[in-house]
PDB file of N, CA and C in Angstrom:
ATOM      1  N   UNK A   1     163.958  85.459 246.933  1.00  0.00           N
ATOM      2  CA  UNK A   1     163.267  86.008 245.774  1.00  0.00           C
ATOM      3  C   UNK A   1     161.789  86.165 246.133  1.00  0.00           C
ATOM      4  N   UNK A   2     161.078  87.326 245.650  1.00  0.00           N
ATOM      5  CA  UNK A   2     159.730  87.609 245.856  1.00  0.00           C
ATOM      6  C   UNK A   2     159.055  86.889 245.176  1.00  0.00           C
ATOM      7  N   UNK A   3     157.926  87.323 245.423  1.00  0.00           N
ATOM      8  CA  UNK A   3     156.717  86.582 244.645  1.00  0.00           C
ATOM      9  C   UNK A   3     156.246  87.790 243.725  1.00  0.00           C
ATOM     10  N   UNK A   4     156.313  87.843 242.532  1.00  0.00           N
ATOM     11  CA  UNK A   4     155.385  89.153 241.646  1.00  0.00           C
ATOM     12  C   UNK A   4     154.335  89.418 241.443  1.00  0.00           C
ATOM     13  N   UNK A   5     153.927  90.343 241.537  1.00  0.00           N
ATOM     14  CA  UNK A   5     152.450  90.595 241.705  1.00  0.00           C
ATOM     15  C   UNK A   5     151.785  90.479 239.627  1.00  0.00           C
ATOM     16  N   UNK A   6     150.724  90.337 239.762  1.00  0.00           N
ATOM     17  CA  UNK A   6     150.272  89.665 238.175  1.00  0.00           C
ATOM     18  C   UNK A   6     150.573  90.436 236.781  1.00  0.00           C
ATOM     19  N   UNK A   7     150.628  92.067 237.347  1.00  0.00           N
ATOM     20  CA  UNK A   7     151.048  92.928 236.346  1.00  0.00           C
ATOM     21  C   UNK A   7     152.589  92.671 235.949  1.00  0.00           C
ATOM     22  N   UNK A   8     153.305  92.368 237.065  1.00  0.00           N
ATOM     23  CA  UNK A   8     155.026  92.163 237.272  1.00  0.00           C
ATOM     24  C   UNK A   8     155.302  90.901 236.332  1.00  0.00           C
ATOM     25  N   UNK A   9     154.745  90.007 236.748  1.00  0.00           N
ATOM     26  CA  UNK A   9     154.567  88.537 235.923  1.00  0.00           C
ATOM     27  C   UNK A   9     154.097  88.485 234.209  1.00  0.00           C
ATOM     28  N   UNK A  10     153.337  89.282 234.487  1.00  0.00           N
ATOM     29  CA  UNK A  10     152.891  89.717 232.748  1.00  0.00           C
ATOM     30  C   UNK A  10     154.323  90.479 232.220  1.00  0.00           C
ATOM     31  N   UNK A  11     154.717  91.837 232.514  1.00  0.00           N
ATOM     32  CA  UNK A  11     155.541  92.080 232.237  1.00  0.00           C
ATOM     33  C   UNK A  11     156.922  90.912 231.803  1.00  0.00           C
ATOM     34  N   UNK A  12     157.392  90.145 232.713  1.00  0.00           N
ATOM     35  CA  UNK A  12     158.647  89.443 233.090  1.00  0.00           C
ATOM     36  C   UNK A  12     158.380  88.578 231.778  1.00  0.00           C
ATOM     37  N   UNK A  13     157.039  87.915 231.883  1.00  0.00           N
ATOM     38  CA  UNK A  13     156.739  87.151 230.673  1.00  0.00           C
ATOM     39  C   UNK A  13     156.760  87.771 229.208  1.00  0.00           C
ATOM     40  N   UNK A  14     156.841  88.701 229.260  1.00  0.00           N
ATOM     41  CA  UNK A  14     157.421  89.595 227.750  1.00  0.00           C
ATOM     42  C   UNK A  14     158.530  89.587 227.764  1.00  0.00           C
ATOM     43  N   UNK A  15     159.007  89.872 228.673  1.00  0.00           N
ATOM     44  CA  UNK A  15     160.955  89.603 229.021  1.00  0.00           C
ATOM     45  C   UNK A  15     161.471  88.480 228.337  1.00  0.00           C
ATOM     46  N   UNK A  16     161.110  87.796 229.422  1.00  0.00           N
ATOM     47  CA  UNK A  16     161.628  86.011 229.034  1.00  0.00           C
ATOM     48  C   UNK A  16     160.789  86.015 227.600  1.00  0.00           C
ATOM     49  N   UNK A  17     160.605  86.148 227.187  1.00  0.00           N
ATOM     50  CA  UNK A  17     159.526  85.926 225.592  1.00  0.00           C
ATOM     51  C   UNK A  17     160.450  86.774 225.057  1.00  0.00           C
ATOM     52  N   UNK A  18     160.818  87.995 224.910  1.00  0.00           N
ATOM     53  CA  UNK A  18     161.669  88.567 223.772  1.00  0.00           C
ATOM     54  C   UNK A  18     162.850  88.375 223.783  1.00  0.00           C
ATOM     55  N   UNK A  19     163.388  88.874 225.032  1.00  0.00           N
ATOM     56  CA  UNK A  19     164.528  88.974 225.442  1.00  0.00           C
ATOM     57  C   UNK A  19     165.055  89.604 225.526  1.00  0.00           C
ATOM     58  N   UNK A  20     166.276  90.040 225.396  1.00  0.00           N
ATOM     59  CA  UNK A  20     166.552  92.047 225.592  1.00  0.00           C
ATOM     60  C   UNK A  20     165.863  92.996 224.308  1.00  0.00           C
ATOM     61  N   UNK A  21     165.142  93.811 225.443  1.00  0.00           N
ATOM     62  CA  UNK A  21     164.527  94.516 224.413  1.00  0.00           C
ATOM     63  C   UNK A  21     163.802  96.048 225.381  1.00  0.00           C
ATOM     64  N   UNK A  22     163.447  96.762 224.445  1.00  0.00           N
ATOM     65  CA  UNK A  22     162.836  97.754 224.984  1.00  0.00           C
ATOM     66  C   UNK A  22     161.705  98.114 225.561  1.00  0.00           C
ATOM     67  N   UNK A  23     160.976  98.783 226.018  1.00  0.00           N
ATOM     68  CA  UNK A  23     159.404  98.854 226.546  1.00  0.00           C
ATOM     69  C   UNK A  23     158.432  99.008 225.619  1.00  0.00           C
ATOM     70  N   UNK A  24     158.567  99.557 224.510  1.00  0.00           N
ATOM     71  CA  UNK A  24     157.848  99.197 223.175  1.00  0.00           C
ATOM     72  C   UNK A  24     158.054  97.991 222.488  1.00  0.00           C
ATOM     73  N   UNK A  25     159.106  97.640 222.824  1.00  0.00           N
ATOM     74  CA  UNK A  25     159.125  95.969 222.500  1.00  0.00           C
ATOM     75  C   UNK A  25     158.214  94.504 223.204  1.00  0.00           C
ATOM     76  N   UNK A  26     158.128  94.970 224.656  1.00  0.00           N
ATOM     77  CA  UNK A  26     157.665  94.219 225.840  1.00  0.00           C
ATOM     78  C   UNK A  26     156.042  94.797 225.545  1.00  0.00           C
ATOM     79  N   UNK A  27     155.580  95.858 225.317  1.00  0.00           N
ATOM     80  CA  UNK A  27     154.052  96.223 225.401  1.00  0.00           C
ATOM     81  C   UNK A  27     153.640  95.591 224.112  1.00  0.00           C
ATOM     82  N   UNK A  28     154.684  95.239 223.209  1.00  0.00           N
ATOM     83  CA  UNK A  28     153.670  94.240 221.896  1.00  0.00           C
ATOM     84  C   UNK A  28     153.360  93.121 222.218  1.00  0.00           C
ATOM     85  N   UNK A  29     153.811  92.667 223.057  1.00  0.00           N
ATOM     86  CA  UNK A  29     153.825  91.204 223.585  1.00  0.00           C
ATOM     87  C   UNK A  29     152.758  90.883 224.659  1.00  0.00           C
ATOM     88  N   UNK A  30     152.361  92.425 225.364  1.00  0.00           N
ATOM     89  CA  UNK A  30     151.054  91.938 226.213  1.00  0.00           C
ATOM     90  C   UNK A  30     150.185  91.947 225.302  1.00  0.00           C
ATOM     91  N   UNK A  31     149.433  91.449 226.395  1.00  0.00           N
ATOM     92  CA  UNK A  31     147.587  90.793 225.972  1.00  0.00           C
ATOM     93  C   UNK A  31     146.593  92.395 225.926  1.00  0.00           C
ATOM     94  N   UNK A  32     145.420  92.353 225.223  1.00  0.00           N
ATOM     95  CA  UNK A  32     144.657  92.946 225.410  1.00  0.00           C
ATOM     96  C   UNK A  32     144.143  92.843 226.807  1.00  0.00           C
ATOM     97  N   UNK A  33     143.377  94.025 227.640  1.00  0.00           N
ATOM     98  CA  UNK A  33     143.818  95.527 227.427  1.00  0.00           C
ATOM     99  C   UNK A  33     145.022  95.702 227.915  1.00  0.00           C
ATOM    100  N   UNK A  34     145.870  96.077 226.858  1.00  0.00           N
ATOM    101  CA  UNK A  34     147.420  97.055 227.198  1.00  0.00           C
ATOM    102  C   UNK A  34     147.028  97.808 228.075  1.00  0.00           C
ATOM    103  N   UNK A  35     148.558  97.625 229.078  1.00  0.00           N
ATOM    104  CA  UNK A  35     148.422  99.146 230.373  1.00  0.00           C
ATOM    105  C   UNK A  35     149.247 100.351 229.582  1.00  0.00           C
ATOM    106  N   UNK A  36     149.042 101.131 229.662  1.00  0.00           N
ATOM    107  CA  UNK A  36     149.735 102.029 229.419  1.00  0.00           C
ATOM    108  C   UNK A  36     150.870 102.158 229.502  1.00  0.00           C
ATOM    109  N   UNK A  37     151.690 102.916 228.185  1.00  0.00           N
ATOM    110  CA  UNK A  37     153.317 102.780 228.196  1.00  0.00           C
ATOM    111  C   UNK A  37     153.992 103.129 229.891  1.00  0.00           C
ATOM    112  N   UNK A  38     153.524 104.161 230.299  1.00  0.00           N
ATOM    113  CA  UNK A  38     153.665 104.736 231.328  1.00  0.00           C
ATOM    114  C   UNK A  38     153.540 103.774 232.578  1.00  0.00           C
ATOM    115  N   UNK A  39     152.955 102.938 232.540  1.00  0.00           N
ATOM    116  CA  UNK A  39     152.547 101.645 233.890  1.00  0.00           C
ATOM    117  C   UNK A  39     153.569 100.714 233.010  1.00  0.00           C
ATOM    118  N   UNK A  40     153.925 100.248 232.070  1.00  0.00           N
ATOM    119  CA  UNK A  40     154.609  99.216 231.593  1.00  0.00           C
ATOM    120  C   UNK A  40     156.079  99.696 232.320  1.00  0.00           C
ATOM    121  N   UNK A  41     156.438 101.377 232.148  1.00  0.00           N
ATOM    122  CA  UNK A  41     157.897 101.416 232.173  1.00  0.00           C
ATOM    123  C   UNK A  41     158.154 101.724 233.991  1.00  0.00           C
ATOM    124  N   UNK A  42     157.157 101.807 234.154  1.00  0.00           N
ATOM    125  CA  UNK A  42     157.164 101.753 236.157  1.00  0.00           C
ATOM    126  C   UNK A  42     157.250 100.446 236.281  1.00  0.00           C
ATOM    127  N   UNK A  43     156.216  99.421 236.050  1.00  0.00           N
ATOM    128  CA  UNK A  43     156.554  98.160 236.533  1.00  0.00           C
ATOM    129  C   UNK A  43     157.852  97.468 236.025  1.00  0.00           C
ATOM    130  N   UNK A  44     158.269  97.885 235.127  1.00  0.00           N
ATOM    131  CA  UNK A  44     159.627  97.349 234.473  1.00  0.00           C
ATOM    132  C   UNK A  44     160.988  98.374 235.333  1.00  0.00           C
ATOM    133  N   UNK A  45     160.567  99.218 235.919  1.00  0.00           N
ATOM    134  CA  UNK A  45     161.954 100.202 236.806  1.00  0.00           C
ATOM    135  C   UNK A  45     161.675  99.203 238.004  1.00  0.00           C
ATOM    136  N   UNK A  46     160.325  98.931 238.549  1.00  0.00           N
ATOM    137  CA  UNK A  46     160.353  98.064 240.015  1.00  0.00           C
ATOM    138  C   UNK A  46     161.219  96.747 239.610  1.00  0.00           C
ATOM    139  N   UNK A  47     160.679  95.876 238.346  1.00  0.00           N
ATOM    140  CA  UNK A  47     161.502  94.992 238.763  1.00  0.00           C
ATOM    141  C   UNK A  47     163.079  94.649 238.592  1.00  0.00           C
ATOM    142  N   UNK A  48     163.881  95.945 237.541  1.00  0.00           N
ATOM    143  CA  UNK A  48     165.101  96.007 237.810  1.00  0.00           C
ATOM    144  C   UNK A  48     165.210  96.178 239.290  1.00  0.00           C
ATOM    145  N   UNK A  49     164.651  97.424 239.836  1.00  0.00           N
ATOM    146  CA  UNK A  49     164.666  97.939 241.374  1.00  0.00           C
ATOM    147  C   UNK A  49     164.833  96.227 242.492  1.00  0.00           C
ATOM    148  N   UNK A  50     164.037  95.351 241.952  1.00  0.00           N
ATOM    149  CA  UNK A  50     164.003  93.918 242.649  1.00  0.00           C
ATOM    150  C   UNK A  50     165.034  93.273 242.548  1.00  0.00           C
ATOM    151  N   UNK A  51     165.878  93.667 241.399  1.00  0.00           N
ATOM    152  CA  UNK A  51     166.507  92.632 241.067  1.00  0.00           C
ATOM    153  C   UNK A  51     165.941  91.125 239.834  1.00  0.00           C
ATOM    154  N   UNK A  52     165.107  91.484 239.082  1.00  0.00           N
ATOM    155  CA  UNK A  52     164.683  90.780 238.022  1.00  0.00           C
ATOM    156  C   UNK A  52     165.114  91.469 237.013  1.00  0.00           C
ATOM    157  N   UNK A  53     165.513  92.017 236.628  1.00  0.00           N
ATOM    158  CA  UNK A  53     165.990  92.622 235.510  1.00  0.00           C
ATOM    159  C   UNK A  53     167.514  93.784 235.478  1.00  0.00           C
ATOM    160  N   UNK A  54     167.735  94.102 234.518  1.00  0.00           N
ATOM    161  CA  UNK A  54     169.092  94.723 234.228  1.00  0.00           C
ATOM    162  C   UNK A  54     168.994  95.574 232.962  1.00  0.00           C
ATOM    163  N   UNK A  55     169.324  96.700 233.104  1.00  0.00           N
ATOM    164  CA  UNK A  55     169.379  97.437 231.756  1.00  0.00           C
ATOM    165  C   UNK A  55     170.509  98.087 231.452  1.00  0.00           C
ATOM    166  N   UNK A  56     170.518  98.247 229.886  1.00  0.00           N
ATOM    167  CA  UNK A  56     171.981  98.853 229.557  1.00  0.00           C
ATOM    168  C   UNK A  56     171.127 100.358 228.708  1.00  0.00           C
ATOM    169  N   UNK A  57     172.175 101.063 228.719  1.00  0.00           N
ATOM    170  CA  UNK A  57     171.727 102.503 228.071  1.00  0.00           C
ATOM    171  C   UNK A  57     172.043 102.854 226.616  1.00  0.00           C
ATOM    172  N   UNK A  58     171.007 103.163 225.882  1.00  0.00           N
ATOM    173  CA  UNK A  58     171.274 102.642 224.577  1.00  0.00           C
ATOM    174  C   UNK A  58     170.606 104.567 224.054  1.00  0.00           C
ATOM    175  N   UNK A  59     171.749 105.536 223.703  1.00  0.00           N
ATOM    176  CA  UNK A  59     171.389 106.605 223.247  1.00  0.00           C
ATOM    177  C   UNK A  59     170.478 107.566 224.786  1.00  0.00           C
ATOM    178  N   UNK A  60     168.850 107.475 224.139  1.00  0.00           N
ATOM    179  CA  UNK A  60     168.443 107.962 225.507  1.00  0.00           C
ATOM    180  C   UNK A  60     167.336 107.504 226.102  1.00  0.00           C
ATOM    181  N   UNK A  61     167.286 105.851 225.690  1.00  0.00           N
ATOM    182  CA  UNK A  61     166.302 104.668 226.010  1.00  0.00           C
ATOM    183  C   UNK A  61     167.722 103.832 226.478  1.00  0.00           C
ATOM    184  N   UNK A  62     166.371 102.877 227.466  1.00  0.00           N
ATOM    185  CA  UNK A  62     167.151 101.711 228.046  1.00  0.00           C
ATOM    186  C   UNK A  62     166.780  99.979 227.866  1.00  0.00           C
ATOM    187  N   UNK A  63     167.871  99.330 227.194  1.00  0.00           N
ATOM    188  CA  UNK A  63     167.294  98.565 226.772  1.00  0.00           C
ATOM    189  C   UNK A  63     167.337  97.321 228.161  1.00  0.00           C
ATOM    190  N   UNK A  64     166.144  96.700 228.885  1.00  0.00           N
ATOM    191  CA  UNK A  64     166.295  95.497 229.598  1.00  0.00           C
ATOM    192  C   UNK A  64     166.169  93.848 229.190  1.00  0.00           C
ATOM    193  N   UNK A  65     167.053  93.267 230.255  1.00  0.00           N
ATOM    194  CA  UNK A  65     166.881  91.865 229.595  1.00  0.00           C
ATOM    195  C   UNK A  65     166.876  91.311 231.302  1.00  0.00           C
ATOM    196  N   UNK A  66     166.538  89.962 231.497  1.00  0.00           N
ATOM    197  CA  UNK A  66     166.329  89.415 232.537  1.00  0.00           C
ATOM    198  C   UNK A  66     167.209  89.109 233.363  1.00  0.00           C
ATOM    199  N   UNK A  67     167.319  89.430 234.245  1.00  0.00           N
ATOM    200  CA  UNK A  67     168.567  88.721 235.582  1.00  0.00           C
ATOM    201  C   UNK A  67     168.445  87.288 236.148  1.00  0.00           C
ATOM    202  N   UNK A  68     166.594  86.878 236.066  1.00  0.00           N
ATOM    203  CA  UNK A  68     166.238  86.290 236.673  1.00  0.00           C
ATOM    204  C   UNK A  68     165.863  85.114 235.727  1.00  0.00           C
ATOM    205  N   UNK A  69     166.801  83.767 235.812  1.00  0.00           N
ATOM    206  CA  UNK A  69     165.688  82.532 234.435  1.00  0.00           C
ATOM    207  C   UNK A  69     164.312  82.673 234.977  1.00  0.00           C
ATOM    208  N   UNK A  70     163.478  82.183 233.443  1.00  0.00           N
ATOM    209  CA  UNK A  70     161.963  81.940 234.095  1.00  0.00           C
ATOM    210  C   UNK A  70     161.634  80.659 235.031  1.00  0.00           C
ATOM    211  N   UNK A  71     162.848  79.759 234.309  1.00  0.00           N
ATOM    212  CA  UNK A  71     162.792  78.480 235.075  1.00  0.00           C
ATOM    213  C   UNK A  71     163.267  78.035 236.223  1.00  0.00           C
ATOM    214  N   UNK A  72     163.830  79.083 236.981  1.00  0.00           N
ATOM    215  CA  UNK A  72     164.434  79.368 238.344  1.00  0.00           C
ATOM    216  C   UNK A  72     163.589  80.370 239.035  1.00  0.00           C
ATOM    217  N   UNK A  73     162.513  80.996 238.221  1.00  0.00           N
ATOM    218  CA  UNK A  73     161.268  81.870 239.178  1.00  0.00           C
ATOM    219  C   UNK A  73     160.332  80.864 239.389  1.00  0.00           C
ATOM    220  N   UNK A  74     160.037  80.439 238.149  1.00  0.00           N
ATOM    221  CA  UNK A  74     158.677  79.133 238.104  1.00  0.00           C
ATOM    222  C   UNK A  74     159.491  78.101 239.460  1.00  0.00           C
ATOM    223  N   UNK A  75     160.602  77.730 239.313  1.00  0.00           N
ATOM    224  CA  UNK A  75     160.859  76.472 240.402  1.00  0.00           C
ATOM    225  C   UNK A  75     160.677  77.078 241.948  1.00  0.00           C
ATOM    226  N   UNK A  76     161.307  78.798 242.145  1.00  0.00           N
ATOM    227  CA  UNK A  76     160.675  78.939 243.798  1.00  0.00           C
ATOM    228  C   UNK A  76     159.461  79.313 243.810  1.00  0.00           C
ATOM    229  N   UNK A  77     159.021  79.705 242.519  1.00  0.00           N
ATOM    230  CA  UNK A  77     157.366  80.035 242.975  1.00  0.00           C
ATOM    231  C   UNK A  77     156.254  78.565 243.269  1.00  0.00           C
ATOM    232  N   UNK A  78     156.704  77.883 242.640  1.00  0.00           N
ATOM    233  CA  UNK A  78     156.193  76.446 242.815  1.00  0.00           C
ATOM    234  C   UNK A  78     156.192  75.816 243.983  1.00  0.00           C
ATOM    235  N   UNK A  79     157.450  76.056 244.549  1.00  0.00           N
ATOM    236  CA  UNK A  79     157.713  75.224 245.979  1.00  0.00           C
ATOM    237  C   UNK A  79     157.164  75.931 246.790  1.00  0.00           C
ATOM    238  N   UNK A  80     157.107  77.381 247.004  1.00  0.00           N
ATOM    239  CA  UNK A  80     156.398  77.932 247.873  1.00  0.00           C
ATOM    240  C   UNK A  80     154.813  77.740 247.593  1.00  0.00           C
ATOM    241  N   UNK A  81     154.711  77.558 246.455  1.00  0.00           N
ATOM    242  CA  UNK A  81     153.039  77.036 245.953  1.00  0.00           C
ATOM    243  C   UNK A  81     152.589  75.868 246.705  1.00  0.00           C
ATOM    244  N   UNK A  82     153.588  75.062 246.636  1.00  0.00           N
ATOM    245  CA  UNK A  82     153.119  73.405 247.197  1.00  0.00           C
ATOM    246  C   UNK A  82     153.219  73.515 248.736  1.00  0.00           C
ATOM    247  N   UNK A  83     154.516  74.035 249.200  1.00  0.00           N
ATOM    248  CA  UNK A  83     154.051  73.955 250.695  1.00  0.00           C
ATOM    249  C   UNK A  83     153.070  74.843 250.985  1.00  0.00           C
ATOM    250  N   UNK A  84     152.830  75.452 250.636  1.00  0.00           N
ATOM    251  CA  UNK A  84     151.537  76.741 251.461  1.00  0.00           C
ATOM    252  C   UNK A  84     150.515  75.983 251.026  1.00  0.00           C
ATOM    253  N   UNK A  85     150.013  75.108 250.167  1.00  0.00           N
ATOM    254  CA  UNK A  85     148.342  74.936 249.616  1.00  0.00           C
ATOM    255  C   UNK A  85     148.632  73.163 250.025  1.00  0.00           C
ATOM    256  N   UNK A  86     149.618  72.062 249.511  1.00  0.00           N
ATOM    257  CA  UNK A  86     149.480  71.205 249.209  1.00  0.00           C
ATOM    258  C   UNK A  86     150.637  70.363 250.632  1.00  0.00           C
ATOM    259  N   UNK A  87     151.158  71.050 251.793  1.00  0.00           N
ATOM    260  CA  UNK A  87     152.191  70.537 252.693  1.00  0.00           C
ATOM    261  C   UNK A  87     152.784  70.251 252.352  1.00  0.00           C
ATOM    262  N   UNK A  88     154.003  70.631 251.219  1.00  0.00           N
ATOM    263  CA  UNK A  88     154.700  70.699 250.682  1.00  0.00           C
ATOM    264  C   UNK A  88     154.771  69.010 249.972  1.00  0.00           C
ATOM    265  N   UNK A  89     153.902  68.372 249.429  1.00  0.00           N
ATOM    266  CA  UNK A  89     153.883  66.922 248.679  1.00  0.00           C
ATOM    267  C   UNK A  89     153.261  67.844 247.500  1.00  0.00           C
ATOM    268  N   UNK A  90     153.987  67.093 246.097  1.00  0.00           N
ATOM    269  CA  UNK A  90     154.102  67.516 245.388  1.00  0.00           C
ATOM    270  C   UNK A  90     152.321  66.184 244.600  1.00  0.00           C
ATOM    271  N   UNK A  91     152.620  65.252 245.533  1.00  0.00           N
ATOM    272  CA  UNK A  91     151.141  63.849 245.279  1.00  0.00           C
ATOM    273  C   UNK A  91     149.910  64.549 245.797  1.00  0.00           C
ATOM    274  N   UNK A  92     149.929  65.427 247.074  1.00  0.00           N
ATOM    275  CA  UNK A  92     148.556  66.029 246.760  1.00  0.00           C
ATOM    276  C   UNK A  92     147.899  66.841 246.323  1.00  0.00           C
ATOM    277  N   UNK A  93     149.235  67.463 245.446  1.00  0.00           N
ATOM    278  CA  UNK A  93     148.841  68.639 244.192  1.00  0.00           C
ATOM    279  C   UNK A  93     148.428  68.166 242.949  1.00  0.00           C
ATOM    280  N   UNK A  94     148.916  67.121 242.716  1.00  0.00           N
ATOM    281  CA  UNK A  94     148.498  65.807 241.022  1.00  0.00           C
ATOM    282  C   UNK A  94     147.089  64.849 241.718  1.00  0.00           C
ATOM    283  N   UNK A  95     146.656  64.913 242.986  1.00  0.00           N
ATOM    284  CA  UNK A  95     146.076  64.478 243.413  1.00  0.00           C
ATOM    285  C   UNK A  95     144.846  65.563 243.268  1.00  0.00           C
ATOM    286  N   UNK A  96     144.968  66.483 243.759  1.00  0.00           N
ATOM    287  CA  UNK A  96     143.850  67.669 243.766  1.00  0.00           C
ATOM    288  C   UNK A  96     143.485  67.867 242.652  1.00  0.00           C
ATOM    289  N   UNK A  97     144.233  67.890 241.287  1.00  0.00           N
ATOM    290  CA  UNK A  97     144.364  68.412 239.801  1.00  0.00           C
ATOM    291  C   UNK A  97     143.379  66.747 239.240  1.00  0.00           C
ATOM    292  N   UNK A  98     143.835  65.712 240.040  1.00  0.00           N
ATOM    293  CA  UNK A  98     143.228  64.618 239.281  1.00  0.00           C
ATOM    294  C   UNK A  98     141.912  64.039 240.163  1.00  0.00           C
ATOM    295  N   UNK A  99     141.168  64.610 241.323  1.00  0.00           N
ATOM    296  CA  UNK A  99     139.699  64.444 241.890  1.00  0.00           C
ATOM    297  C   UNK A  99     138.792  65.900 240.842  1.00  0.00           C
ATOM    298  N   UNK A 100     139.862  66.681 240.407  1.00  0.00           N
ATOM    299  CA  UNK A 100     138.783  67.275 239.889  1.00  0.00           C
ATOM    300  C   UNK A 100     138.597  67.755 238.366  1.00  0.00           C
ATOM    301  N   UNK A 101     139.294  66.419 237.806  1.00  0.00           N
ATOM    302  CA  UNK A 101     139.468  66.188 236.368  1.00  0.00           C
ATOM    303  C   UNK A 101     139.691  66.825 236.096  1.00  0.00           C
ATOM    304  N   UNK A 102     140.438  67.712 236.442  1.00  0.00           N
ATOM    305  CA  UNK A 102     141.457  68.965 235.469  1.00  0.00           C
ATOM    306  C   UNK A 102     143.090  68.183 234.982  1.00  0.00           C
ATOM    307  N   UNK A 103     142.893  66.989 235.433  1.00  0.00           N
ATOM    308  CA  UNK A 103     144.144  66.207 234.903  1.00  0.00           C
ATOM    309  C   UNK A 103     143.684  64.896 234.127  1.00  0.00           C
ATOM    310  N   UNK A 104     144.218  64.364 233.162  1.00  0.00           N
ATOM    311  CA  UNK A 104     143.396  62.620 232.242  1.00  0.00           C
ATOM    312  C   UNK A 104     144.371  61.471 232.856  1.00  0.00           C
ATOM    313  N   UNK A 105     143.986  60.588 232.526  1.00  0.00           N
ATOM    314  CA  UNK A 105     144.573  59.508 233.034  1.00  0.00           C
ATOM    315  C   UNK A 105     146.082  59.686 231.868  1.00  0.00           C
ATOM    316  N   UNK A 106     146.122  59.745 230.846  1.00  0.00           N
ATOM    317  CA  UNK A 106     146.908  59.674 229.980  1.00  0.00           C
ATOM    318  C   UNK A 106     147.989  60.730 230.207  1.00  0.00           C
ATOM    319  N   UNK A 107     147.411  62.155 230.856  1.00  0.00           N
ATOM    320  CA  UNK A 107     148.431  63.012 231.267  1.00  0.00           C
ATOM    321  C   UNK A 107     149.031  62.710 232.431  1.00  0.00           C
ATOM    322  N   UNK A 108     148.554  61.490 233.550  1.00  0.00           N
ATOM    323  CA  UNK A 108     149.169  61.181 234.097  1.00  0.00           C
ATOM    324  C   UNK A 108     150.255  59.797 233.932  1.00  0.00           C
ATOM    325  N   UNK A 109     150.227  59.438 233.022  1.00  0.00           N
ATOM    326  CA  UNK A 109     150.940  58.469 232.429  1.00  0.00           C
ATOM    327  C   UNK A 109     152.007  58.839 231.507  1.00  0.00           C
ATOM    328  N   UNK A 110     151.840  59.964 231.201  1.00  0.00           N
ATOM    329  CA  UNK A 110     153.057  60.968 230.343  1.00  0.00           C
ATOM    330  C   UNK A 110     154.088  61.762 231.471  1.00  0.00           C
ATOM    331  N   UNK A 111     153.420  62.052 232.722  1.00  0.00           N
ATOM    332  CA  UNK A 111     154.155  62.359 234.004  1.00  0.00           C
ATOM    333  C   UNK A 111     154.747  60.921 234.533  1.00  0.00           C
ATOM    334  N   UNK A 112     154.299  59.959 234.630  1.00  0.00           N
ATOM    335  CA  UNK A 112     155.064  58.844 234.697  1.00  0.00           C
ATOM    336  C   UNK A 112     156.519  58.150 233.977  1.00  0.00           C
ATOM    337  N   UNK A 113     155.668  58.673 232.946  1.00  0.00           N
ATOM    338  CA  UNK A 113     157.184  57.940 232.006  1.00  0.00           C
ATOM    339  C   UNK A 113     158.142  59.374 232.306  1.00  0.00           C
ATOM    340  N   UNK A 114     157.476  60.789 232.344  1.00  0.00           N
ATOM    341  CA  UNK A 114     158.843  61.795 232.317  1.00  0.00           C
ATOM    342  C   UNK A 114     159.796  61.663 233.546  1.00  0.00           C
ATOM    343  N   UNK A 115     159.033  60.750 234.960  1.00  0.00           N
ATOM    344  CA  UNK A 115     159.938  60.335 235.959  1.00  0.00           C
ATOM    345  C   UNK A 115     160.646  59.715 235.831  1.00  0.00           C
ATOM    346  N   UNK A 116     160.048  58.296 235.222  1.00  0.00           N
ATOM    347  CA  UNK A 116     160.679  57.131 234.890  1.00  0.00           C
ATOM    348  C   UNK A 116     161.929  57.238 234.142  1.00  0.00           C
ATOM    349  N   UNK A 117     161.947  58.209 233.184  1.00  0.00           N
ATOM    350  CA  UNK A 117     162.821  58.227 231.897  1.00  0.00           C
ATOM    351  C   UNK A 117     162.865  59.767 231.657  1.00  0.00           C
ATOM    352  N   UNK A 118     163.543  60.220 232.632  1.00  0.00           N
ATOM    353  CA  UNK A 118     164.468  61.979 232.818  1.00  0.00           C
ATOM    354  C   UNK A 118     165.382  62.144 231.797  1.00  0.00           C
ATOM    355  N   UNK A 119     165.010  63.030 230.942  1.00  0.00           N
ATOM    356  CA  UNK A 119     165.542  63.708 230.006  1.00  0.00           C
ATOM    357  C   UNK A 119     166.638  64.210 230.636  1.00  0.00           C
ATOM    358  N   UNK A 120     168.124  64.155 230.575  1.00  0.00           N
ATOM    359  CA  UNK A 120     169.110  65.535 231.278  1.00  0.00           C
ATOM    360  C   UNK A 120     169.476  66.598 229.949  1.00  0.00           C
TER     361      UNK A 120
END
C-alpha cells in the first residue's frame, strides 16, 4: 500500500467520514479552501485507480465508498513512520513527543494503563 499524498488523504478522510457517497457529498466535508469539484473528482478516480476506493454506478454519477479501513492505512502508515524517523521503536517516538512537551505526564499514564489493560 502507498503512502497518499495530502490532497489524497484529505479526500480519503471525507470517505472514511461519510461513507459511501458522492463527490458533492465528500467536497462538504473538506476544509476551507475547497479544491475544486473538478480536482476533488480526479483525486477521487486516482484513488479508486490505487485501489482505495470502489464505485458503483448510480444513473449517470458514481457513487464511492472505501476499499481501504482508515485503521489499516493509519497502522502501515505508522510503521513505516516509526522505522524511517524513530528505528522502528515505537519508545523513541513517545520519547521525542515527551523531550518536547508535546506529550503530559498524565497522557502518558493514560498510554500506560491502555497497555496495561487492552480493550479487545
Amino acid at each position: 500500500m502507498e503512502k497518499l499524498t495530502i490532497q489524497e488523504e484529505e479526500a480519503m478522510q471525507a470517505v472514511w467520514q461519510f461513507g459511501a457517497g458522492f463527490i458533492k457529498d465528500f467536497m462538504e466535508l473538506l476544509q476551507e479552501p475547497k479544491p475544486p469539484y473538478t480536482t476533488l473528482a480526479s483525486t477521487v478516480k486516482n484513488l479508486e485507480r490505487k485501489g482505495f476506493l470502489k464505485s458503483e454506478k448510480f444513473a449517470n454519477a458514481y457513487r464511492y465508498s472505501a476499499k481501504v479501513k482508515e485503521t489499516e492505512y493509519k497502522k502501515r502508515f505508522m510503521s513505516g513512520f516509526v522505522n524511517d524517523y524513530f528505528q522502528n521503536s515505537y519508545k523513541e517516538l513517545v520519547a521525542f513527543f515527551a523531550k518536547d512537551n508535546k506529550i503530559s505526564a498524565d497522557e502518558l499514564k493514560e498510554i500506560i494503563n491502555l497497555i496495561e489493560n487492552p480493550k479487545n
